[in-house]
C-alpha atoms as a PDB file:
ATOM      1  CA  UNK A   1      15.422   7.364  -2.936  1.00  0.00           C
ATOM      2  CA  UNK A   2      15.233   5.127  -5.869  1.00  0.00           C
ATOM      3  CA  UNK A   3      13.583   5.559  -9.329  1.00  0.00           C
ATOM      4  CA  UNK A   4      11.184   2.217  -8.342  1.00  0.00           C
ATOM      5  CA  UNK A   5      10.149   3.975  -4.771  1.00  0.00           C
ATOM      6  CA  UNK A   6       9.278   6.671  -6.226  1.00  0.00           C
ATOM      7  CA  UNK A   7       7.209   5.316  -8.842  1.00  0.00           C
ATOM      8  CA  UNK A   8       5.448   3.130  -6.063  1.00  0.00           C
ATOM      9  CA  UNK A   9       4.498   6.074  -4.406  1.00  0.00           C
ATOM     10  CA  UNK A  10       3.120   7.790  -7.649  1.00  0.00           C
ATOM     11  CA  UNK A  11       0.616   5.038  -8.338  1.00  0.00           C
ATOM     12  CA  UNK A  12      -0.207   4.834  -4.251  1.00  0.00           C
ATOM     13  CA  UNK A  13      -1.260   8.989  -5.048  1.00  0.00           C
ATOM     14  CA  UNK A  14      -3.088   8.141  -8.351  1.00  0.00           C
ATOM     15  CA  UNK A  15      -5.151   5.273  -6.207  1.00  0.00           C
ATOM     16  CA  UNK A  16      -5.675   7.643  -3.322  1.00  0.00           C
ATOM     17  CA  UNK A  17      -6.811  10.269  -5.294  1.00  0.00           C
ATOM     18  CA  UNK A  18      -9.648   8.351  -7.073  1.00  0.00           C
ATOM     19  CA  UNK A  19     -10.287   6.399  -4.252  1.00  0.00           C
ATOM     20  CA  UNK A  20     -11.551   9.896  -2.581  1.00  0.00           C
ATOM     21  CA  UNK A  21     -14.389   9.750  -5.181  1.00  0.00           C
ATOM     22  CA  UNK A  22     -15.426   6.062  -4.598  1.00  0.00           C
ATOM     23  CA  UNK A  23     -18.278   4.527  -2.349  1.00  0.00           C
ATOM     24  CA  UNK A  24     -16.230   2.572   0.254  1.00  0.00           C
ATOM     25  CA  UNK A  25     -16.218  -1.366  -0.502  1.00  0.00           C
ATOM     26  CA  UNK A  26     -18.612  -3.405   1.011  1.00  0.00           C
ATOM     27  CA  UNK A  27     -18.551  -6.600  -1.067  1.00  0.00           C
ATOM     28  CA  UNK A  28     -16.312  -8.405  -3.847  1.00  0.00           C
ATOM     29  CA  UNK A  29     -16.843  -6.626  -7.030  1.00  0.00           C
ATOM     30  CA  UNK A  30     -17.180  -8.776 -10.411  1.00  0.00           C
ATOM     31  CA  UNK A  31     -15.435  -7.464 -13.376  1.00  0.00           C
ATOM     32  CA  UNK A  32     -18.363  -5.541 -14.729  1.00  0.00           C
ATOM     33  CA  UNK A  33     -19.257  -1.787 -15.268  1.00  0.00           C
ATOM     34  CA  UNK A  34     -19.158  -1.172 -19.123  1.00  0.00           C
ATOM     35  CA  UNK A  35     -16.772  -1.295 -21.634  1.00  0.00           C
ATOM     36  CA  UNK A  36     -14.157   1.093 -20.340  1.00  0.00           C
ATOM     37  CA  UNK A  37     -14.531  -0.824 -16.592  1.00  0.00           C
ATOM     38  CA  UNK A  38     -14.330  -3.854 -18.252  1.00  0.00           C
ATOM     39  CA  UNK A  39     -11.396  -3.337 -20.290  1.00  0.00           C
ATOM     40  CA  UNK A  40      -9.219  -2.027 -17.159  1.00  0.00           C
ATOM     41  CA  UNK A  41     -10.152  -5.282 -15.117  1.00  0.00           C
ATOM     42  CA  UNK A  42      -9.058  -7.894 -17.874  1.00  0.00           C
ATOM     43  CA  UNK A  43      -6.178  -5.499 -17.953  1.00  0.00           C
ATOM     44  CA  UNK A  44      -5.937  -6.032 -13.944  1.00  0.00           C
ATOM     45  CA  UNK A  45      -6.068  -9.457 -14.365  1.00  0.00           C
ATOM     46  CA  UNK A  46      -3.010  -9.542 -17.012  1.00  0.00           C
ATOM     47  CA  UNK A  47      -1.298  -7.286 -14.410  1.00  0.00           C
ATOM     48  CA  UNK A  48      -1.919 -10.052 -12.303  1.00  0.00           C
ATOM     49  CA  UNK A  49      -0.269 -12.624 -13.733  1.00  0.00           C
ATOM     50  CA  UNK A  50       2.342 -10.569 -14.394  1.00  0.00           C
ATOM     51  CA  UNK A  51       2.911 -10.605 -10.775  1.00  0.00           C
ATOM     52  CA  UNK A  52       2.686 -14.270 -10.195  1.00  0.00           C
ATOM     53  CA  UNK A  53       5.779 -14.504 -12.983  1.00  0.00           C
ATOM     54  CA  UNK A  54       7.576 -12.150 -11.175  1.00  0.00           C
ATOM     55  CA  UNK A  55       7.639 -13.625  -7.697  1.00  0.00           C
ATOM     56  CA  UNK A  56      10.162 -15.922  -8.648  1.00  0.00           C
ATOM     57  CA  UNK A  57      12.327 -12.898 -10.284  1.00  0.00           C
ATOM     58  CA  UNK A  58      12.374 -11.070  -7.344  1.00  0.00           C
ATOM     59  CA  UNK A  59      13.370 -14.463  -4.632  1.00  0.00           C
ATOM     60  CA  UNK A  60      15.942 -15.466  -7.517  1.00  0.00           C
ATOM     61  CA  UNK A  61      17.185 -12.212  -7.534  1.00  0.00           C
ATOM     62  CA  UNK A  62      17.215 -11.845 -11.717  1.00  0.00           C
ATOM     63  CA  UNK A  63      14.744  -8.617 -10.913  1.00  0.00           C
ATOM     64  CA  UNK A  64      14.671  -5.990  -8.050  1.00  0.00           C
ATOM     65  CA  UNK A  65      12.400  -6.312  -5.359  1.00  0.00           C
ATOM     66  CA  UNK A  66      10.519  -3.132  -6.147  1.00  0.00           C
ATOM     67  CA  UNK A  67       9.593  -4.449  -9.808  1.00  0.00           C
ATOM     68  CA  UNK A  68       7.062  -7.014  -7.859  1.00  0.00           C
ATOM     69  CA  UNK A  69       6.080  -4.426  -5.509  1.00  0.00           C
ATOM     70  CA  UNK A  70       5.132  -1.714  -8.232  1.00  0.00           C
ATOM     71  CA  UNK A  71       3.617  -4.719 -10.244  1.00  0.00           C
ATOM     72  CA  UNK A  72       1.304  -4.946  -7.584  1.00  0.00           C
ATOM     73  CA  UNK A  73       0.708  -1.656  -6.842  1.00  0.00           C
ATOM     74  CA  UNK A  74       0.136  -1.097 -10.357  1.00  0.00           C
ATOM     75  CA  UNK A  75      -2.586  -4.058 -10.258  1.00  0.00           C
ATOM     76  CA  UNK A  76      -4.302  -2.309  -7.343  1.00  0.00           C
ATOM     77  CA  UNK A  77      -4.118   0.951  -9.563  1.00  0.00           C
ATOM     78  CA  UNK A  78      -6.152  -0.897 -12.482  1.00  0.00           C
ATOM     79  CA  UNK A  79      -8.952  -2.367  -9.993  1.00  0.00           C
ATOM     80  CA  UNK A  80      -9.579   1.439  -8.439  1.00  0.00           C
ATOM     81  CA  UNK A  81      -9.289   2.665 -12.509  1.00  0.00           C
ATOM     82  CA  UNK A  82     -11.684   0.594 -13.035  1.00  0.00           C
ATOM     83  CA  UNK A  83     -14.400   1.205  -9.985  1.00  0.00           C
ATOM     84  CA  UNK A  84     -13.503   4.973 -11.079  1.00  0.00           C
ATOM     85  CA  UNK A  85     -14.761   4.708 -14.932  1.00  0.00           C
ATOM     86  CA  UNK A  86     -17.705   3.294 -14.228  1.00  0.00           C
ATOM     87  CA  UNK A  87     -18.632   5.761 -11.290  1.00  0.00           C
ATOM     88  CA  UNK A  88     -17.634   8.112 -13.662  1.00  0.00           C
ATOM     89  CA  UNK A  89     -19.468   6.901 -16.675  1.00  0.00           C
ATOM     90  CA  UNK A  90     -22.671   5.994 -14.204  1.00  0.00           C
ATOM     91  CA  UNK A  91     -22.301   2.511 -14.906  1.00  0.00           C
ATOM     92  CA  UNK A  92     -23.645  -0.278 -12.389  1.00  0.00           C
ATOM     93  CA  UNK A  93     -20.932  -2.448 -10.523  1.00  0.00           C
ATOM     94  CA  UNK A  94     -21.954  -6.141  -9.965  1.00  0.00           C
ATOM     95  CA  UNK A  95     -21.090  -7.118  -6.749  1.00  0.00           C
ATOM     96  CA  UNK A  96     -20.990 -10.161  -5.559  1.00  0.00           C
ATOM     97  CA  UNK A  97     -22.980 -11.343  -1.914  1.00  0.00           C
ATOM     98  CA  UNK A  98     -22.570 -15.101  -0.733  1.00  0.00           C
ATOM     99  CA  UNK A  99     -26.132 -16.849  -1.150  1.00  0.00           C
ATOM    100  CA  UNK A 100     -27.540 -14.398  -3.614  1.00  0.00           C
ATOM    101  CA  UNK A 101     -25.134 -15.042  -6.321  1.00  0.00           C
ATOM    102  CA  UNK A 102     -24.072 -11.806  -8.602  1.00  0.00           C
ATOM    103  CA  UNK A 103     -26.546  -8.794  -8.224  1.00  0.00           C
ATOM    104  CA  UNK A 104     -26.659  -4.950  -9.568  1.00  0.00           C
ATOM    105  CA  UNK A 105     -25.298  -2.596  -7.388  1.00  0.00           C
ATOM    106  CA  UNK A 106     -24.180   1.192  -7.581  1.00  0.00           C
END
């Protein structure tokens, strides 16, 4: 197995494992949930973007293909980070419900 699979599955643990602690998803969740929360979802986002750059990489070939798969793996790992710290620090999540706009939710 190679170096990149196995790193893959690392992160896939790391988001299992602190998914175990997390309410289930029931709505989109703004980037909210104090400063820690916060921080790992702009961090998310730069992941991201990262991934959009790396698309290209990957179908030219210039990158292996599991580089864009951790990438986004990796990305996934940031948004459950960041639901994590801020069950963790008992923070609020603002989730987002069509017609109502952003509201408060834990």
């Amino acid at each position: 197995q190679r170096q990149g699979a196995r790193w893959i599955e690392e992160v896939e643990a790391w988001i299992d494992e602190m998914e175990e602690n997390l309410p289930p998803l029931k709505n989109f969740i703004l980037p909210s949930g104090g400063l820690s929360s916060s921080t790992l979802h702009v961090a998310r986002t730069i992941c991201r973007r990262t991934e959009r750059n790396i698309v290209g990489l990957v179908h030219d070939e210039q990158v292996a293909a599991e580089a864009g798969k951790y990438v986004n793996r990796l990305s996934d790992f940031l948004f459950v980070a960041a639901r994590f710290s801020c069950f963790k620090e008992n923070k609020v999540e603002t989730v987002y419900q069509k017609d109502r706009g952003a509201i408060k939710d834990k």
